[in-house]
Each structure stands twice: as C-alpha cells, then as structure tokens.
PDB file of N, CA and C in Angstrom:
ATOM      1  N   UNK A   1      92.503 -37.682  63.952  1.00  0.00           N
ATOM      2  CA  UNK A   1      91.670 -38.360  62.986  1.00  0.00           C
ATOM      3  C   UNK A   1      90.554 -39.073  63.727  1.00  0.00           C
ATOM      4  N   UNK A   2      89.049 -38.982  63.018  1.00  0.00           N
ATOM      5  CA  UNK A   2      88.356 -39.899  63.471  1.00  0.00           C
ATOM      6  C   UNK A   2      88.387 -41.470  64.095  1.00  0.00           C
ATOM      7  N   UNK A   3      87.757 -42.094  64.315  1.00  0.00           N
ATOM      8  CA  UNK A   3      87.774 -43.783  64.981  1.00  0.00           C
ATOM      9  C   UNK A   3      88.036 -44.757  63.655  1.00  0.00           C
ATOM     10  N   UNK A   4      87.439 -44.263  62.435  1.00  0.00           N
ATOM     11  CA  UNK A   4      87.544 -44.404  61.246  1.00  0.00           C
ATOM     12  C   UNK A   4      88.869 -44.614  60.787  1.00  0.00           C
ATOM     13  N   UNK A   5      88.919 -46.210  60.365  1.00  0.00           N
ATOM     14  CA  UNK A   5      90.460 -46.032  59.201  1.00  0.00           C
ATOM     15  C   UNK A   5      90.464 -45.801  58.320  1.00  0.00           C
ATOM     16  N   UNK A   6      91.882 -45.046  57.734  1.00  0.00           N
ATOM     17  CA  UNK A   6      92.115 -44.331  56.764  1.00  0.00           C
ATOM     18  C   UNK A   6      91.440 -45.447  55.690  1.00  0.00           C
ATOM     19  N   UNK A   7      90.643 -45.011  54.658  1.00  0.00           N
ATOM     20  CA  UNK A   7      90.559 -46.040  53.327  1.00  0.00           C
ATOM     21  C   UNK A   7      90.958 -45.684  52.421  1.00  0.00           C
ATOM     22  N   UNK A   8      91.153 -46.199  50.849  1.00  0.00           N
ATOM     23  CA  UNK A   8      91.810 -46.318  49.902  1.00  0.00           C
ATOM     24  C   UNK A   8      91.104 -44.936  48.958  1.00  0.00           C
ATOM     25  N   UNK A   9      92.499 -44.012  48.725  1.00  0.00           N
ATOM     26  CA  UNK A   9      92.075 -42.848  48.572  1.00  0.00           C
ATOM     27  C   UNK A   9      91.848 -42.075  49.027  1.00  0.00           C
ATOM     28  N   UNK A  10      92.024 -41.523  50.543  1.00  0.00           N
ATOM     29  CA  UNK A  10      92.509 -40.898  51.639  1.00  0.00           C
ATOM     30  C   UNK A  10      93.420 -40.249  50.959  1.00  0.00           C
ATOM     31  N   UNK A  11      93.714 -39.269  51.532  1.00  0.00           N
ATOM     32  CA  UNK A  11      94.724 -38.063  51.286  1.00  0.00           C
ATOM     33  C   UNK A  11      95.180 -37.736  53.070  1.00  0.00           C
ATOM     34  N   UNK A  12      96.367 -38.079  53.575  1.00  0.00           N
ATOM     35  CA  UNK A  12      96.211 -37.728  54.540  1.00  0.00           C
ATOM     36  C   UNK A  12      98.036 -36.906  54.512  1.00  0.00           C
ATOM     37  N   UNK A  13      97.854 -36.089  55.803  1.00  0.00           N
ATOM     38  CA  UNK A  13      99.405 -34.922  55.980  1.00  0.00           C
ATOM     39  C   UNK A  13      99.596 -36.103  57.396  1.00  0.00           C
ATOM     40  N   UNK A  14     100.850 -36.375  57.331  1.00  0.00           N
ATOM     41  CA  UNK A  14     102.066 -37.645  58.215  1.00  0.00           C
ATOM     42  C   UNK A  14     102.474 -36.779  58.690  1.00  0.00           C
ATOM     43  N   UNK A  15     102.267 -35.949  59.926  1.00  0.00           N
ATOM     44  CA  UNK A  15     103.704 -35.336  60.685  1.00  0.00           C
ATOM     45  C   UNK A  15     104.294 -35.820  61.463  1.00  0.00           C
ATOM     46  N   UNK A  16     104.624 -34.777  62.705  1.00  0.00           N
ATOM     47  CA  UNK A  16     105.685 -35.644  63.838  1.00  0.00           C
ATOM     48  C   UNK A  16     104.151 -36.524  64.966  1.00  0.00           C
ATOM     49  N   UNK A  17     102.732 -35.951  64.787  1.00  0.00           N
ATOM     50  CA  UNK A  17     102.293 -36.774  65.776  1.00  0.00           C
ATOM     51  C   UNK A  17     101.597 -37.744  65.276  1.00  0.00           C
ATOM     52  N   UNK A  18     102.240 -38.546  63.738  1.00  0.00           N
ATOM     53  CA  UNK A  18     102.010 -39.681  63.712  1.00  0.00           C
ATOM     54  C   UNK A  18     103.225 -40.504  63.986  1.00  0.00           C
ATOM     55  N   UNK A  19     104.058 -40.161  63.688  1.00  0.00           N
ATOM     56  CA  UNK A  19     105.550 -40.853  64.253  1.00  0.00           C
ATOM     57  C   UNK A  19     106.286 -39.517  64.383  1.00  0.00           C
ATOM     58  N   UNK A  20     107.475 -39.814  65.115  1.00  0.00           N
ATOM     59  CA  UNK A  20     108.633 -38.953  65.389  1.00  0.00           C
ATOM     60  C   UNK A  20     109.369 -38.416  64.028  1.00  0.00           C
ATOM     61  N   UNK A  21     109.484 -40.099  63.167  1.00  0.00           N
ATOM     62  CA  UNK A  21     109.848 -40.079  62.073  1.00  0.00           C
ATOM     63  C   UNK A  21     109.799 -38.907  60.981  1.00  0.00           C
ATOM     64  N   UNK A  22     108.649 -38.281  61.443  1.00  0.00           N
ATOM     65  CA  UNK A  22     107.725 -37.493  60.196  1.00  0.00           C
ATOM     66  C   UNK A  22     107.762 -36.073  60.877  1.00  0.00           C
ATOM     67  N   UNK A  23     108.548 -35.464  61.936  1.00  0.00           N
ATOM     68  CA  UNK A  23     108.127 -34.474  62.301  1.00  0.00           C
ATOM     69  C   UNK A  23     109.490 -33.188  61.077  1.00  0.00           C
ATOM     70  N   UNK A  24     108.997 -31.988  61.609  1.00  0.00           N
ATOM     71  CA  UNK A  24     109.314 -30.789  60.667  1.00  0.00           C
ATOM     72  C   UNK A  24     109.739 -31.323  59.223  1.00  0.00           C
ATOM     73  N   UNK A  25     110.672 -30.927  58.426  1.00  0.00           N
ATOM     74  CA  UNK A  25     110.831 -30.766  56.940  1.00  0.00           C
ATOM     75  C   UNK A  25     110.457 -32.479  56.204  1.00  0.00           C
ATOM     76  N   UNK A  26     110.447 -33.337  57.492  1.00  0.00           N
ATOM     77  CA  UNK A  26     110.233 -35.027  57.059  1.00  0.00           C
ATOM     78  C   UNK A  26     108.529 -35.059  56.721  1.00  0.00           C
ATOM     79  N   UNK A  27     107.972 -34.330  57.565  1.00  0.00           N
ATOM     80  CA  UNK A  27     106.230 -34.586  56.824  1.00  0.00           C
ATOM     81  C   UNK A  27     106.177 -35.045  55.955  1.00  0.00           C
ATOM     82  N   UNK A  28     105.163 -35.268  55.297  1.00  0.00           N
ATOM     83  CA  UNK A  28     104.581 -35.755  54.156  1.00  0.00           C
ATOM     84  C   UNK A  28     102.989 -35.629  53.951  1.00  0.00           C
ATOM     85  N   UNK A  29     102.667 -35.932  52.384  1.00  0.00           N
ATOM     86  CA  UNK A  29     101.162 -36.501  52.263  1.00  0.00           C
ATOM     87  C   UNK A  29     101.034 -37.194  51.557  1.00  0.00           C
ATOM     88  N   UNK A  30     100.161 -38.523  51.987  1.00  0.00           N
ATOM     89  CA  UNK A  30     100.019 -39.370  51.434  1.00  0.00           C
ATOM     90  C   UNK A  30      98.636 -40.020  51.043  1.00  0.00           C
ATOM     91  N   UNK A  31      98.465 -40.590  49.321  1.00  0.00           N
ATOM     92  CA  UNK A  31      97.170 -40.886  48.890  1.00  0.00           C
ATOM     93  C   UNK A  31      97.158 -42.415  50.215  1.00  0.00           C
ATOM     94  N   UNK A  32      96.652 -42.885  50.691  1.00  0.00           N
ATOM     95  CA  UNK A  32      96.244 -44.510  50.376  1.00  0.00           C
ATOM     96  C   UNK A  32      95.974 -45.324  49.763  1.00  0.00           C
ATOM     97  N   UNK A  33      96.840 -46.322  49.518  1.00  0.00           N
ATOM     98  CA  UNK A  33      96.292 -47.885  48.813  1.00  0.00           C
ATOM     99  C   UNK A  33      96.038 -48.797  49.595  1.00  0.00           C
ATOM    100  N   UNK A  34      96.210 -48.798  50.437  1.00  0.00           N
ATOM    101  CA  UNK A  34      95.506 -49.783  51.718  1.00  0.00           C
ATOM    102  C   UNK A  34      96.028 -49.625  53.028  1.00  0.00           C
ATOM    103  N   UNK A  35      95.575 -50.005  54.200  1.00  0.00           N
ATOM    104  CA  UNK A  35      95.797 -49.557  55.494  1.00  0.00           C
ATOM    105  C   UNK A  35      95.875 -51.624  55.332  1.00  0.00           C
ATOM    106  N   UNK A  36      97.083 -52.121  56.239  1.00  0.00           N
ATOM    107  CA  UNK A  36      97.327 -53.612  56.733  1.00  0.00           C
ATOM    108  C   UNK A  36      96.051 -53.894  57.610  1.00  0.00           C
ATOM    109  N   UNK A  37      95.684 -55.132  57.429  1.00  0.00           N
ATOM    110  CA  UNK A  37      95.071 -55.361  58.692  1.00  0.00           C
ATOM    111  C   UNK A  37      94.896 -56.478  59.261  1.00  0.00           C
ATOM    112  N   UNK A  38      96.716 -56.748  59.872  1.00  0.00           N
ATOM    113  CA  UNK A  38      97.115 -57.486  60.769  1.00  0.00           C
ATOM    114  C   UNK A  38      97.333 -56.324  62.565  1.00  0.00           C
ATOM    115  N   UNK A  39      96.832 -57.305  63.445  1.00  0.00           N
ATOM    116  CA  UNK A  39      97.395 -56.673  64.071  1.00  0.00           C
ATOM    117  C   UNK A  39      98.207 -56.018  64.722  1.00  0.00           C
ATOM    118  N   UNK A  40      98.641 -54.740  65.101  1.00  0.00           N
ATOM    119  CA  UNK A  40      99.979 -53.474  65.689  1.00  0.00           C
ATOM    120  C   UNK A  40     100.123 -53.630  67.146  1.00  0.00           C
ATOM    121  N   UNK A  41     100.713 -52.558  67.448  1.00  0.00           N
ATOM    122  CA  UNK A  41     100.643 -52.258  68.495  1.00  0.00           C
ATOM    123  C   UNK A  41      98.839 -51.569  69.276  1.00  0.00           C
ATOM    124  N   UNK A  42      98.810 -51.377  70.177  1.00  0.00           N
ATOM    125  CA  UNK A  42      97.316 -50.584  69.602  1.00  0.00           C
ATOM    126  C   UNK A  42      97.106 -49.084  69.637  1.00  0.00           C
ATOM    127  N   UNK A  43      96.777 -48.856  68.546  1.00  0.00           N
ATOM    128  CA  UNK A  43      96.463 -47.535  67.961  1.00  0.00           C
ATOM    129  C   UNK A  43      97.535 -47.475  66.812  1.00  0.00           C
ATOM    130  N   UNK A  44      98.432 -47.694  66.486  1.00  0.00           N
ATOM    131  CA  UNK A  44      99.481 -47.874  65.233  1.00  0.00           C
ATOM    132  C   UNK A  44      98.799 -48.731  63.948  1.00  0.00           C
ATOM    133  N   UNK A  45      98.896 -48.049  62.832  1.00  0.00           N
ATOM    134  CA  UNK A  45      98.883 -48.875  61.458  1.00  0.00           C
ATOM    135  C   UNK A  45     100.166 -48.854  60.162  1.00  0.00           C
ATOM    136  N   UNK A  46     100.080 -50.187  60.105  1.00  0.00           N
ATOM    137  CA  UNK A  46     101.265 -49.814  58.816  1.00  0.00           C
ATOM    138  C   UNK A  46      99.694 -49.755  57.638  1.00  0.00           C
ATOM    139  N   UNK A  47     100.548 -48.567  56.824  1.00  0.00           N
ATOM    140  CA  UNK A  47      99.413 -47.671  55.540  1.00  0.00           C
ATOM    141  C   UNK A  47     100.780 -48.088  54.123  1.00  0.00           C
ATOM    142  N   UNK A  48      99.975 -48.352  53.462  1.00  0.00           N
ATOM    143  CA  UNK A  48     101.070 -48.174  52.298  1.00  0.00           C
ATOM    144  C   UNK A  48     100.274 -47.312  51.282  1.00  0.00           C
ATOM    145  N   UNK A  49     100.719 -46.704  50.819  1.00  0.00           N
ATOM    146  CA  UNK A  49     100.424 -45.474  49.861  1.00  0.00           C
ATOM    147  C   UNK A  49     101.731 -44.620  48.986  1.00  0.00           C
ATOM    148  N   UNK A  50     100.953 -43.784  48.328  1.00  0.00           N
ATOM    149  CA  UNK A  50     101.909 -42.856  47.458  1.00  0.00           C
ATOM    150  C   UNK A  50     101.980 -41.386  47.846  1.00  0.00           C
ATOM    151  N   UNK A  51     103.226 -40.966  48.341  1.00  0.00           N
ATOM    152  CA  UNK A  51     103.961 -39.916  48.484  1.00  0.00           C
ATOM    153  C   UNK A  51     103.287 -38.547  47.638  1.00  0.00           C
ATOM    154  N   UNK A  52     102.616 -37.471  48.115  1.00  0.00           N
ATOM    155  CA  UNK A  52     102.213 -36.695  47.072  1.00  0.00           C
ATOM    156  C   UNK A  52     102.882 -35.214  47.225  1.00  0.00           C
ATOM    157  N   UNK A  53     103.866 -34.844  46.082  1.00  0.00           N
ATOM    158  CA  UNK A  53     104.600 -34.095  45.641  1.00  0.00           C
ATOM    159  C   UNK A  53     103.430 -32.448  45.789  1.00  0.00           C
ATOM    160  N   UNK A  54     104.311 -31.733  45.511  1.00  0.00           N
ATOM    161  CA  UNK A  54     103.064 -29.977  46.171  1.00  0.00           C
ATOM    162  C   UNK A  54     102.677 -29.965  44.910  1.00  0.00           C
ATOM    163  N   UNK A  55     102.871 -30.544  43.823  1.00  0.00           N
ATOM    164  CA  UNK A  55     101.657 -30.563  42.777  1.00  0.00           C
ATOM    165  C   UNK A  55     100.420 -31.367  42.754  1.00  0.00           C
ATOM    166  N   UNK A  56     100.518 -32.629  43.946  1.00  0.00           N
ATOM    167  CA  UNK A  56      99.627 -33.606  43.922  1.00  0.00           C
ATOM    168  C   UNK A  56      99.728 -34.884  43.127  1.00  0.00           C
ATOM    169  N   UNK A  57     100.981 -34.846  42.075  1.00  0.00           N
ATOM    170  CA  UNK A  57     101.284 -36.223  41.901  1.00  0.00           C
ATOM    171  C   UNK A  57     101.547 -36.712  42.690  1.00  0.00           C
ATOM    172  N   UNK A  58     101.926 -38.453  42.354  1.00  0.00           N
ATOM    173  CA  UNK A  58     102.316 -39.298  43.257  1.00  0.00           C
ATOM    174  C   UNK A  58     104.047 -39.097  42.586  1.00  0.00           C
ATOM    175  N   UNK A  59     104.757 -39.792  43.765  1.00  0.00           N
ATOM    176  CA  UNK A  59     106.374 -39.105  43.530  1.00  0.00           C
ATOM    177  C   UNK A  59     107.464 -40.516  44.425  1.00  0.00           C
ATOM    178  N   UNK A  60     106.150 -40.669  45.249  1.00  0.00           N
ATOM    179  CA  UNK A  60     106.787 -42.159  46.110  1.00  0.00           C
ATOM    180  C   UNK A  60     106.031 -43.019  46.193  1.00  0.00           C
ATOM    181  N   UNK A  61     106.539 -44.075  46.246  1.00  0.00           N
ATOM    182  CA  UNK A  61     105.595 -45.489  46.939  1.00  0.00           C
ATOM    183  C   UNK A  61     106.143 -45.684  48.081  1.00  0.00           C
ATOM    184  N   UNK A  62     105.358 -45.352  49.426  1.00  0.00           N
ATOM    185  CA  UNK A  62     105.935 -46.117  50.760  1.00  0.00           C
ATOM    186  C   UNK A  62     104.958 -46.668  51.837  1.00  0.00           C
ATOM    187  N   UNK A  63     105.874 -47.463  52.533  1.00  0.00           N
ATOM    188  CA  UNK A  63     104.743 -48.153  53.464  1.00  0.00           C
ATOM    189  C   UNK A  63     105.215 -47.788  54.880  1.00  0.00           C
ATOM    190  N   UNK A  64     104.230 -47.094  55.261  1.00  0.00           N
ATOM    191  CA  UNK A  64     104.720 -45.879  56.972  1.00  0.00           C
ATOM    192  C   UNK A  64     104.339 -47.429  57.951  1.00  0.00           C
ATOM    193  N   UNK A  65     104.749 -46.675  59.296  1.00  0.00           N
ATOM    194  CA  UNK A  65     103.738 -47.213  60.654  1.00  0.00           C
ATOM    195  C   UNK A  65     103.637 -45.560  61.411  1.00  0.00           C
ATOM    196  N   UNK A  66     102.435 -45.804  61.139  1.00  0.00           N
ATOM    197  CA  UNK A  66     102.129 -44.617  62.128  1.00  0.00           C
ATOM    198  C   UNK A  66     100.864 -44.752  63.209  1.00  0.00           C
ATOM    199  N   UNK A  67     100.939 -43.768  64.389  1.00  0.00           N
ATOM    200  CA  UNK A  67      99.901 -43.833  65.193  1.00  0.00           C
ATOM    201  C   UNK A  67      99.007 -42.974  64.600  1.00  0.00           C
ATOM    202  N   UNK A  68      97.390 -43.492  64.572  1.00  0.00           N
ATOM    203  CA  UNK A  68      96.302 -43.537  64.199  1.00  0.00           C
ATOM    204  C   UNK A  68      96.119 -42.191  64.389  1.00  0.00           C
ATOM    205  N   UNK A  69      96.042 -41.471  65.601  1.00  0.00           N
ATOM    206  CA  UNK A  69      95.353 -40.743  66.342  1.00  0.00           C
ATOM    207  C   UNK A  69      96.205 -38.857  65.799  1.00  0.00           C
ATOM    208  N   UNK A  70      97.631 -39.512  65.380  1.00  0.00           N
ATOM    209  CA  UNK A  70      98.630 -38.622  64.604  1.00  0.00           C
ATOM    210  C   UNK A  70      98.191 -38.353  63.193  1.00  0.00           C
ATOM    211  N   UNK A  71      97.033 -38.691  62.236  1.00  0.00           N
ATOM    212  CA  UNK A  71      97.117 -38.205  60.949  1.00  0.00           C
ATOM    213  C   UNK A  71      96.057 -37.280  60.776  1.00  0.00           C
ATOM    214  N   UNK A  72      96.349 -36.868  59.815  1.00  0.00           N
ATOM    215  CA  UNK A  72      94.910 -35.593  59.498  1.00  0.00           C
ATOM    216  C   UNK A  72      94.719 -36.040  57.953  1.00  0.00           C
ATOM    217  N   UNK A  73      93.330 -35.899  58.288  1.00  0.00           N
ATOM    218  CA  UNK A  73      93.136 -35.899  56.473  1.00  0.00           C
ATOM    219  C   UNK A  73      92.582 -34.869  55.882  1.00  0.00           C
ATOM    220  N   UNK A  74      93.175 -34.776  54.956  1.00  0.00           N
ATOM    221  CA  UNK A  74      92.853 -33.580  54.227  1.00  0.00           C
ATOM    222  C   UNK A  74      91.779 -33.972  53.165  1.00  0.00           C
ATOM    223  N   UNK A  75      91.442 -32.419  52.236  1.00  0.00           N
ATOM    224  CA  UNK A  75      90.251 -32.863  51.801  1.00  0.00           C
ATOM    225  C   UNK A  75      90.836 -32.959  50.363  1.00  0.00           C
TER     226      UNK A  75
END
C-alpha cells in the first residue's frame, strides 16, 4: 500500500502480510470506518471496519492491527 492511510471507505484485502493472523482461508476484506490515530508500533495500525462478505455486504464489525505496508486496496 501507498505512504497514504487507509481512509474511511477504503475497501482493502487483510492477508497474511498484514498480520500472520490473516494469512490463507483467514483473509478478509474490509470497508473502513476509521484507521486509530494513537500511536503503534511503527508501521502497524489498529483499522476498525466492516467485514465484506463475496457479495460485498458488510457481515462483520471488527477492529484488526495490522502492518501498513501488508494491505492492498482494492478498487
């Protein structure tokens, strides 16, 4: 991902190289409702957003920590 933080309404795919957490069948994609902005570790953000199901609803509410440099956004 760009230098750019994720903003509200982002669509981004969570795999394993944003956390370990998220790697094979655990992925995810998630809209954004806000990225925290207290400070992490550096390069890590906790994102809270909604879980989006392969139809594109929302299906979860969760709040990740992931490294920055690990997300992709989709379009």
């Amino acid at each position: 991902m760009d230098e750019a933080l994720p903003r509200p309404g982002d669509v981004l795919f969570v795999g394993g190289a944003a956390s370990v957490q998220f790697q094979g069948e655990r992925a995810l994609t998630l809209r954004v409702i806000r990225v925290d902005p207290r400070l992490t570790y550096d390069g890590w953000l906790w994102i809270d957003g909604y879980v989006l199901g392969p139809t594109g609803d929302a299906v979860e509410r969760r709040v990740i920590f992931v490294r920055r440099d690990g997300l992709i956004k989709r379009r």
